[in-house]
Structures are given as C-alpha cells and as structure tokens.
PDB file of N, CA and C in Angstrom:
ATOM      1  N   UNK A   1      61.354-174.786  26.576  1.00  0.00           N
ATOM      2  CA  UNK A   1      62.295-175.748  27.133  1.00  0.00           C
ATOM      3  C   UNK A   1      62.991-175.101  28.334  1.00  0.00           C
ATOM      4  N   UNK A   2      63.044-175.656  29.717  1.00  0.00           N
ATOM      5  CA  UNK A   2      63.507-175.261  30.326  1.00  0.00           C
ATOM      6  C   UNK A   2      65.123-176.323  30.705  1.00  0.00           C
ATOM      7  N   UNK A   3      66.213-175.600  31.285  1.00  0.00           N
ATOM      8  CA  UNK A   3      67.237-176.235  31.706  1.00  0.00           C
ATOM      9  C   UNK A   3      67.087-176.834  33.060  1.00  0.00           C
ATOM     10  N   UNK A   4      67.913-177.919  33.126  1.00  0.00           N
ATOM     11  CA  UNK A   4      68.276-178.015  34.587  1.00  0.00           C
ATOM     12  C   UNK A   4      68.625-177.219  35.682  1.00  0.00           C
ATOM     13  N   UNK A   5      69.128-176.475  35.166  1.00  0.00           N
ATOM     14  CA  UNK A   5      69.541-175.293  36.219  1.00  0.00           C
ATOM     15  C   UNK A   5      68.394-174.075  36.843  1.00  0.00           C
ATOM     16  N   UNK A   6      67.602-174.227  35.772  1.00  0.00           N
ATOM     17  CA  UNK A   6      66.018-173.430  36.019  1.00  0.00           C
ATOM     18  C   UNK A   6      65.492-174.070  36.845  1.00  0.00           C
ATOM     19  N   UNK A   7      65.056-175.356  36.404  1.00  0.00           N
ATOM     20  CA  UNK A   7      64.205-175.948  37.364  1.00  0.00           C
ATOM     21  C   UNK A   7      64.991-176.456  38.551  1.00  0.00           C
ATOM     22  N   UNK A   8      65.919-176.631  39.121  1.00  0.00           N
ATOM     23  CA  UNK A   8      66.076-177.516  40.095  1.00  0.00           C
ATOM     24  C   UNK A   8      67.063-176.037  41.326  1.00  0.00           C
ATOM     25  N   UNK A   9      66.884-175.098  40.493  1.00  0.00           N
ATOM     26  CA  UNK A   9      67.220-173.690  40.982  1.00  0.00           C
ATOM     27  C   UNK A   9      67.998-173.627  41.684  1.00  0.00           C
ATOM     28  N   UNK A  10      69.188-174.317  40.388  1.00  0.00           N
ATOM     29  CA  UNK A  10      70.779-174.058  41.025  1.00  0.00           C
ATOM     30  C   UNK A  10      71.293-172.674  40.217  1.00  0.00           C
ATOM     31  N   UNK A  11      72.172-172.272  40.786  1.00  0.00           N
ATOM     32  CA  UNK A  11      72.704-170.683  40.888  1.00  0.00           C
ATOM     33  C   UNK A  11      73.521-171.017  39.591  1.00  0.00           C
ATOM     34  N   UNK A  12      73.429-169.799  38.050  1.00  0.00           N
ATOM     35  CA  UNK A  12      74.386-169.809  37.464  1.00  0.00           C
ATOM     36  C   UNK A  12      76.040-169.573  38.119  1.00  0.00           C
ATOM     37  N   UNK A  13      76.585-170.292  37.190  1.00  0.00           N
ATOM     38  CA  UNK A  13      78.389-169.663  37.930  1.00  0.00           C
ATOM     39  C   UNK A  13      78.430-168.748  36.728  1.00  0.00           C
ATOM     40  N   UNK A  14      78.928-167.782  37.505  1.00  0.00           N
ATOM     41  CA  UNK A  14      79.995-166.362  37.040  1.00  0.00           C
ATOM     42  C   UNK A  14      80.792-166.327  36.519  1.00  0.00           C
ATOM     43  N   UNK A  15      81.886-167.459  36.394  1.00  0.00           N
ATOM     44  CA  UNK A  15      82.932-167.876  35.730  1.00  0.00           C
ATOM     45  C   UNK A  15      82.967-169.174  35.567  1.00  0.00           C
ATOM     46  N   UNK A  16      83.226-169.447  34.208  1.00  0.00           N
ATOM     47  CA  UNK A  16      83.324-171.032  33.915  1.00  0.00           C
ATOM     48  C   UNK A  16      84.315-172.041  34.667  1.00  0.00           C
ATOM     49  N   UNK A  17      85.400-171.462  35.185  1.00  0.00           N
ATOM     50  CA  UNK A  17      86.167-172.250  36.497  1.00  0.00           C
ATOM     51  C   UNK A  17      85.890-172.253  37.619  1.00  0.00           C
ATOM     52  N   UNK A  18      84.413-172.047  37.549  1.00  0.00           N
ATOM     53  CA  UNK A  18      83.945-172.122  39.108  1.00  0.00           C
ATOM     54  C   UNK A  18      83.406-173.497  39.301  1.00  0.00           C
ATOM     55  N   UNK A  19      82.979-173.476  38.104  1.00  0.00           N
ATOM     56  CA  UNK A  19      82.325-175.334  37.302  1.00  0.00           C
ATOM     57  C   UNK A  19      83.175-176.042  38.674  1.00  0.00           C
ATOM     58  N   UNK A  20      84.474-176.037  38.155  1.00  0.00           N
ATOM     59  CA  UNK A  20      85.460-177.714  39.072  1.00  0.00           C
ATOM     60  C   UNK A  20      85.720-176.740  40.210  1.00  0.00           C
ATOM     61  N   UNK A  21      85.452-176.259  40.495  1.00  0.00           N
ATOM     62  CA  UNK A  21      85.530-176.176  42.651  1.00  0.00           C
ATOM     63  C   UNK A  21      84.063-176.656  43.012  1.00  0.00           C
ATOM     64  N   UNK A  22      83.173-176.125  42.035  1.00  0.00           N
ATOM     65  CA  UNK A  22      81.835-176.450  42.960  1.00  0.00           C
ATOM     66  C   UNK A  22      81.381-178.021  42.803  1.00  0.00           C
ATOM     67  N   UNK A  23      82.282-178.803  41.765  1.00  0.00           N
ATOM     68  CA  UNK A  23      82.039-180.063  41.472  1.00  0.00           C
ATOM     69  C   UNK A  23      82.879-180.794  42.525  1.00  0.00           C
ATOM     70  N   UNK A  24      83.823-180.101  42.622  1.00  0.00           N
ATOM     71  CA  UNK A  24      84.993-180.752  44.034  1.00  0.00           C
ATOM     72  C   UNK A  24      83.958-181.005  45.202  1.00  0.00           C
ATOM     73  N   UNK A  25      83.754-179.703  45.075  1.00  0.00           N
ATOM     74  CA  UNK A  25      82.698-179.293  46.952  1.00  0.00           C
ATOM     75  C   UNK A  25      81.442-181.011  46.827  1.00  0.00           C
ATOM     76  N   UNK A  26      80.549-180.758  45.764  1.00  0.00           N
ATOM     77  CA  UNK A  26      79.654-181.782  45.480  1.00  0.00           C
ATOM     78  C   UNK A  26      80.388-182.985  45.890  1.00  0.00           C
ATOM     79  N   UNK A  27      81.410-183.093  45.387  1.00  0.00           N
ATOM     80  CA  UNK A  27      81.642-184.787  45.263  1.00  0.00           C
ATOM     81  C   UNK A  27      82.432-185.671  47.305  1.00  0.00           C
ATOM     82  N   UNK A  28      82.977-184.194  47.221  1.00  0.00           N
ATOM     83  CA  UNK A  28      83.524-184.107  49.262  1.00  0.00           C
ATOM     84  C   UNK A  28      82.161-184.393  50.097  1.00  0.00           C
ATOM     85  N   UNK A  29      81.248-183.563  49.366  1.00  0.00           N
ATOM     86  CA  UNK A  29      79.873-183.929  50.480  1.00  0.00           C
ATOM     87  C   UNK A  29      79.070-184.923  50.681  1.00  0.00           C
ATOM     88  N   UNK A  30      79.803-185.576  49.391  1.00  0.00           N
ATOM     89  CA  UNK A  30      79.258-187.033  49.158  1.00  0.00           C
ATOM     90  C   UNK A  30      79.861-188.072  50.017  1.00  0.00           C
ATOM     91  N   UNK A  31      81.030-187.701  50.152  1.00  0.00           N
ATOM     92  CA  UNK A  31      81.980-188.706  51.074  1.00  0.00           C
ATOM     93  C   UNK A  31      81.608-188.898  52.255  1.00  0.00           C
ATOM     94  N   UNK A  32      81.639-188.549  53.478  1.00  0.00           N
ATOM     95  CA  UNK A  32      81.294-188.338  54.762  1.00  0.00           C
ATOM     96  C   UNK A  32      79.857-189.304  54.954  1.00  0.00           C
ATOM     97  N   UNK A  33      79.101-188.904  54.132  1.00  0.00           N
ATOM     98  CA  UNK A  33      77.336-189.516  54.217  1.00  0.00           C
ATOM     99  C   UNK A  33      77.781-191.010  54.079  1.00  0.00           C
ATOM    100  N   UNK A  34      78.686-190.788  52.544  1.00  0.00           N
ATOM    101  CA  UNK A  34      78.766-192.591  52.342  1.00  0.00           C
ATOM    102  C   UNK A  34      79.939-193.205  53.049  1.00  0.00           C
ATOM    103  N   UNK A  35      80.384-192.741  53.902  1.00  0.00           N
ATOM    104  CA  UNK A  35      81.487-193.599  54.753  1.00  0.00           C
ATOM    105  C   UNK A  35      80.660-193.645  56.043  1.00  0.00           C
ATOM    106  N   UNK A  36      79.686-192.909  56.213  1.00  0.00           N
ATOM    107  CA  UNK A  36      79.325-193.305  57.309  1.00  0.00           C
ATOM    108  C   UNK A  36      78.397-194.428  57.333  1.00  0.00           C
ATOM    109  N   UNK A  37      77.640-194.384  56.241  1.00  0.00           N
ATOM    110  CA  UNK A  37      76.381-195.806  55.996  1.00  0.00           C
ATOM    111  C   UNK A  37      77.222-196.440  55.740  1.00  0.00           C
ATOM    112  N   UNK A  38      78.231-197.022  55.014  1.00  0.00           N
ATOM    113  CA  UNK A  38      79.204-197.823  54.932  1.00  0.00           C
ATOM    114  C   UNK A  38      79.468-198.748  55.853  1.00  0.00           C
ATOM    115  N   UNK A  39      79.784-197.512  57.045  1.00  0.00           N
ATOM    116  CA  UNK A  39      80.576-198.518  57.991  1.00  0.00           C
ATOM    117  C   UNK A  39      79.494-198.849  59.209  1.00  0.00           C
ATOM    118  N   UNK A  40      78.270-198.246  58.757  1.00  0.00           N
ATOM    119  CA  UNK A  40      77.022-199.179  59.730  1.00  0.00           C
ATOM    120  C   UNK A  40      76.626-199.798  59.443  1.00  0.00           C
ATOM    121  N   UNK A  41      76.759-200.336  57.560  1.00  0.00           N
ATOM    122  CA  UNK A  41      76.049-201.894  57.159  1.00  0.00           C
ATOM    123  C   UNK A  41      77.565-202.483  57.111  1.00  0.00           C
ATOM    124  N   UNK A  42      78.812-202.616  57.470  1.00  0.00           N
ATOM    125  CA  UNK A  42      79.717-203.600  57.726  1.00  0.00           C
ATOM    126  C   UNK A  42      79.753-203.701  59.198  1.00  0.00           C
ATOM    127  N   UNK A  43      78.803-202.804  60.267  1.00  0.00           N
ATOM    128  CA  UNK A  43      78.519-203.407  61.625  1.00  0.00           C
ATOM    129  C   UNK A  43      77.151-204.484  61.737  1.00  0.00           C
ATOM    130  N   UNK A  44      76.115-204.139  60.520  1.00  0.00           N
ATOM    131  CA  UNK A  44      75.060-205.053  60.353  1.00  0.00           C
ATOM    132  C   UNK A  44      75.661-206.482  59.900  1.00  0.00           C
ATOM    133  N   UNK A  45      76.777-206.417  58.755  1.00  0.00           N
ATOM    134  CA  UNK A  45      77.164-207.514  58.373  1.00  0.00           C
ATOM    135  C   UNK A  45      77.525-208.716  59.399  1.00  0.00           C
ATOM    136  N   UNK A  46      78.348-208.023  60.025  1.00  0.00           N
ATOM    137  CA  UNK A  46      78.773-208.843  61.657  1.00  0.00           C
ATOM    138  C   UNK A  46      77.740-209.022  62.261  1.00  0.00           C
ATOM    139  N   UNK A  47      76.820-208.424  62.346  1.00  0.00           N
ATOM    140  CA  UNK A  47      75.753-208.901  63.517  1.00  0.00           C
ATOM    141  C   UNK A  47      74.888-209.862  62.706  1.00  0.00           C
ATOM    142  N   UNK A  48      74.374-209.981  60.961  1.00  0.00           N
ATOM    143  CA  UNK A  48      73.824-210.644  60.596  1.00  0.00           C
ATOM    144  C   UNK A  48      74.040-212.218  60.756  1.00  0.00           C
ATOM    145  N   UNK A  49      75.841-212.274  60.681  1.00  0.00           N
ATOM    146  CA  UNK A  49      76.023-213.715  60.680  1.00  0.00           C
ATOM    147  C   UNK A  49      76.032-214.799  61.149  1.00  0.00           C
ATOM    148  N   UNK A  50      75.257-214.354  62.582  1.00  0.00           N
ATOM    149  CA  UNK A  50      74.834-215.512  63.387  1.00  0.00           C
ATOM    150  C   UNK A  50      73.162-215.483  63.531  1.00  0.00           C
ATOM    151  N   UNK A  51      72.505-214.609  62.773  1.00  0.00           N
ATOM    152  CA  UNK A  51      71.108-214.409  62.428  1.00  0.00           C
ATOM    153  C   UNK A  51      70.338-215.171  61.512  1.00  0.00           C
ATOM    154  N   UNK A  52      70.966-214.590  60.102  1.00  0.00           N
ATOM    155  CA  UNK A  52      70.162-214.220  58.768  1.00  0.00           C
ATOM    156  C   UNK A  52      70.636-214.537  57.738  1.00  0.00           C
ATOM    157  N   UNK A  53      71.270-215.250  57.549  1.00  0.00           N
ATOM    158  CA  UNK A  53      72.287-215.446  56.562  1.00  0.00           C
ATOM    159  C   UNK A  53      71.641-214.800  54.569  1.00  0.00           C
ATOM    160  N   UNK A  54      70.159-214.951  54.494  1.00  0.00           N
ATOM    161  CA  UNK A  54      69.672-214.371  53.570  1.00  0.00           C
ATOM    162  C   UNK A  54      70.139-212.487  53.192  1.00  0.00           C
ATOM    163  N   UNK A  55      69.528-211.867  54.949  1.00  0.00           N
ATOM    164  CA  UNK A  55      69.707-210.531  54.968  1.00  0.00           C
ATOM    165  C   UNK A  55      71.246-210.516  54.884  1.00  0.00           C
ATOM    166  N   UNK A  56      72.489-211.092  55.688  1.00  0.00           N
ATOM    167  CA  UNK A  56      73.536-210.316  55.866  1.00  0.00           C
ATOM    168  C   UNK A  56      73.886-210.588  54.281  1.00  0.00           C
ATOM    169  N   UNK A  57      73.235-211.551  53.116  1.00  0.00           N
ATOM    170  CA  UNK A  57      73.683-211.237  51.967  1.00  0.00           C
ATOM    171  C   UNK A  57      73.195-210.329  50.874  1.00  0.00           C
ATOM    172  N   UNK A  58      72.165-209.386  51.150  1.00  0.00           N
ATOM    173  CA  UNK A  58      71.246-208.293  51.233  1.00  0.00           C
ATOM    174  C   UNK A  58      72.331-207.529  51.072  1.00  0.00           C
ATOM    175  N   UNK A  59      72.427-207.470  53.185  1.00  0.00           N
ATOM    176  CA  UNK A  59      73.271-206.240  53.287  1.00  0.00           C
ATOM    177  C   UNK A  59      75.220-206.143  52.680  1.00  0.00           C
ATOM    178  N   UNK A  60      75.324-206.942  52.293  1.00  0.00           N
ATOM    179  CA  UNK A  60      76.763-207.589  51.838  1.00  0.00           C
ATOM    180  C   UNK A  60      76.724-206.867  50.369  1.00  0.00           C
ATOM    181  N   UNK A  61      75.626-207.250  49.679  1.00  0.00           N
ATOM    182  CA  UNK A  61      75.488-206.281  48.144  1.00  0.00           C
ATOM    183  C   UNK A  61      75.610-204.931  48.324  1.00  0.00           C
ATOM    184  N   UNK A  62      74.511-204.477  48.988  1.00  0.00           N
ATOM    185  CA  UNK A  62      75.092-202.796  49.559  1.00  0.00           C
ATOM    186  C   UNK A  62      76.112-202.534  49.662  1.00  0.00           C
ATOM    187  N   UNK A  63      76.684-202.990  50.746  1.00  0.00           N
ATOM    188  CA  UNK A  63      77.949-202.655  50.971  1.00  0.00           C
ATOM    189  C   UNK A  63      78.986-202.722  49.806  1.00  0.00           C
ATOM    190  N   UNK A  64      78.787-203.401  49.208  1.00  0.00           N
ATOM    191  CA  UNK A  64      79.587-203.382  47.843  1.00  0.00           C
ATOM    192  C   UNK A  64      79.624-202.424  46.970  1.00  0.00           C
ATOM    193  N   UNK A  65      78.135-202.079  46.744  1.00  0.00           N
ATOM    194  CA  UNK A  65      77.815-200.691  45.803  1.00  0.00           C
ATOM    195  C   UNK A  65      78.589-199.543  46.938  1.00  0.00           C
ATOM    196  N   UNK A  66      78.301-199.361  48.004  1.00  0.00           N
ATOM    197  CA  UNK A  66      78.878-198.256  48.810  1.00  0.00           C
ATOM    198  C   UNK A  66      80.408-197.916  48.921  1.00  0.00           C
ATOM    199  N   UNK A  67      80.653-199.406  48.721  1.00  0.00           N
ATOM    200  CA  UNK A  67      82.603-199.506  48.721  1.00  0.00           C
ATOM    201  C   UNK A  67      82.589-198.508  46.788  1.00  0.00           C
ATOM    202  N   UNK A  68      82.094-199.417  46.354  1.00  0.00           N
ATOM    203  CA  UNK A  68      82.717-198.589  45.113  1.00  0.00           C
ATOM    204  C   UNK A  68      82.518-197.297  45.212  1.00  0.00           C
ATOM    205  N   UNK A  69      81.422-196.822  45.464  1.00  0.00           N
ATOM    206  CA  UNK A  69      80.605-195.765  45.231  1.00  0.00           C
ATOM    207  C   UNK A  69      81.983-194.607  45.996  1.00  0.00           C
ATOM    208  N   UNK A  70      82.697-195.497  47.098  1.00  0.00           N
ATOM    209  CA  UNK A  70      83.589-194.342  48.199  1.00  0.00           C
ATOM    210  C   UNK A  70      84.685-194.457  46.982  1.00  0.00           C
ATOM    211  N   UNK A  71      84.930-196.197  46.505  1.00  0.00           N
ATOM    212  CA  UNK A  71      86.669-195.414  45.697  1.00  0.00           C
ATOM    213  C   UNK A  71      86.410-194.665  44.662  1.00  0.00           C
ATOM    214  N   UNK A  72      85.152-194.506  43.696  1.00  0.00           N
ATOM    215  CA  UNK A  72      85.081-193.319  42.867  1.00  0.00           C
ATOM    216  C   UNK A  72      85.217-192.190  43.520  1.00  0.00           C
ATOM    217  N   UNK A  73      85.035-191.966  44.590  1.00  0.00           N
ATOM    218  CA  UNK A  73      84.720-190.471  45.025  1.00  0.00           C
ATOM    219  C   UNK A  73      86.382-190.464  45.609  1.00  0.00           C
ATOM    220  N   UNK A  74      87.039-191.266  46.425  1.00  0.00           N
ATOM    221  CA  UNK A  74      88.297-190.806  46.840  1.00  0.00           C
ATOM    222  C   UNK A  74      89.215-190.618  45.519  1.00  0.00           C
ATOM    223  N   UNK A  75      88.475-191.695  44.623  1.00  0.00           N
ATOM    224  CA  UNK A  75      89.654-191.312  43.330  1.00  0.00           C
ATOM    225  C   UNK A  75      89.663-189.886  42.685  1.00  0.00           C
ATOM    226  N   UNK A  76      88.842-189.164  42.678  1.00  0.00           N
ATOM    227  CA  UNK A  76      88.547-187.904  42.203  1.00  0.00           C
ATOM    228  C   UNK A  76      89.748-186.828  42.850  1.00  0.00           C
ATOM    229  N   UNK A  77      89.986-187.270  44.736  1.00  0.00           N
ATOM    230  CA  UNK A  77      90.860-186.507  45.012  1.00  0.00           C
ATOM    231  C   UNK A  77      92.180-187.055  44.880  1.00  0.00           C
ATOM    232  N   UNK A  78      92.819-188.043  44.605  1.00  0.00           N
ATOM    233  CA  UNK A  78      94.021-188.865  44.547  1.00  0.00           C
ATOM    234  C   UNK A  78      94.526-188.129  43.225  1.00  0.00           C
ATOM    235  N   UNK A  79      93.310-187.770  42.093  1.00  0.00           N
ATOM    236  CA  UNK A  79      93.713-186.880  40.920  1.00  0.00           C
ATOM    237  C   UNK A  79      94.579-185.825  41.391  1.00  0.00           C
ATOM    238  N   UNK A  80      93.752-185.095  42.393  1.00  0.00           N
ATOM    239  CA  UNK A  80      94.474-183.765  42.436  1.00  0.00           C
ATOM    240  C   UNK A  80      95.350-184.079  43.569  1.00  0.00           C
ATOM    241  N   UNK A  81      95.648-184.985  44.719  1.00  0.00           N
ATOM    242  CA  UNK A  81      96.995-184.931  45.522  1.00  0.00           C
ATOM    243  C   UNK A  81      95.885-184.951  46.866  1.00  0.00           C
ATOM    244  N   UNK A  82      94.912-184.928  46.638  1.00  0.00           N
ATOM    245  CA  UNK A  82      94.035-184.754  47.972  1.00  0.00           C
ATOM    246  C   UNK A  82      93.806-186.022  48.473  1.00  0.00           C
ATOM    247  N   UNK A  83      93.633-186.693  50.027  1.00  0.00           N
ATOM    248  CA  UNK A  83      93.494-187.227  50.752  1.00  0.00           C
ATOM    249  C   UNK A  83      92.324-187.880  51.483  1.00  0.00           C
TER     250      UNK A  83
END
C-alpha cells in the first residue's frame, strides 16, 4: 500500500505544525488563479448578452461555482484576521 504522499511526491513535514502554514500557502495559491478566471467569465457574461443567450447561461453557472469556490477560500483567511 502506498500513501498519497509517496506517490504524488509531496515532501514529508518535519513538524506536525507545519501541516496549517503549508495548507494556508495551498489555499492563497488558489486564490489569484480563481479571481482571475472569475473575472474573465463575468467579462464573457457581458459580452454574451447580446449574442447567446444559451452560452452566457453556460457561462453564468461557472461563474457561480467560481464565486463560491473564491468565498470558501477568502473565508479560510477571515478565520485568521487575513484579508
């Protein structure tokens, strides 16, 4: 049986409180990617609506999963006082 950590050949931590900084770091790097697709399918949305009305409701679902997807991740720092 191998672990996740074998196969996907992530680095043991050294100390068990290294766990929540490197989960912090993970979840920050997530942010940036998804605010940025975010806010290029709410520039598709606008451009769909004199197009496509099928696609801009396509791209309208996305955007929905992406909105949540950002307040889980900002909520993580609102825990700790972060911004």
């Amino acid at each position: 049986m191998t672990s996740t950590a074998h196969s996907t050949h992530i680095p043991a931590l050294e100390e068990p409180h290294q766990g929540a900084e490197v989960a912090r770091q993970l979840v920050d790097s997530w942010r940036e990617p998804t605010e940025t697709v975010a806010e290029r399918a709410r520039e598709r949305v606008d451009r769909l609506s004199d197009l496509d009305a099928a696609s801009q409701d396509a791209v309208i679902e996305v955007l929905r999963a992406l909105e949540r997807q950002l307040w889980m991740i900002q909520a993580q720092f609102v825990e700790e006082g972060r911004h």
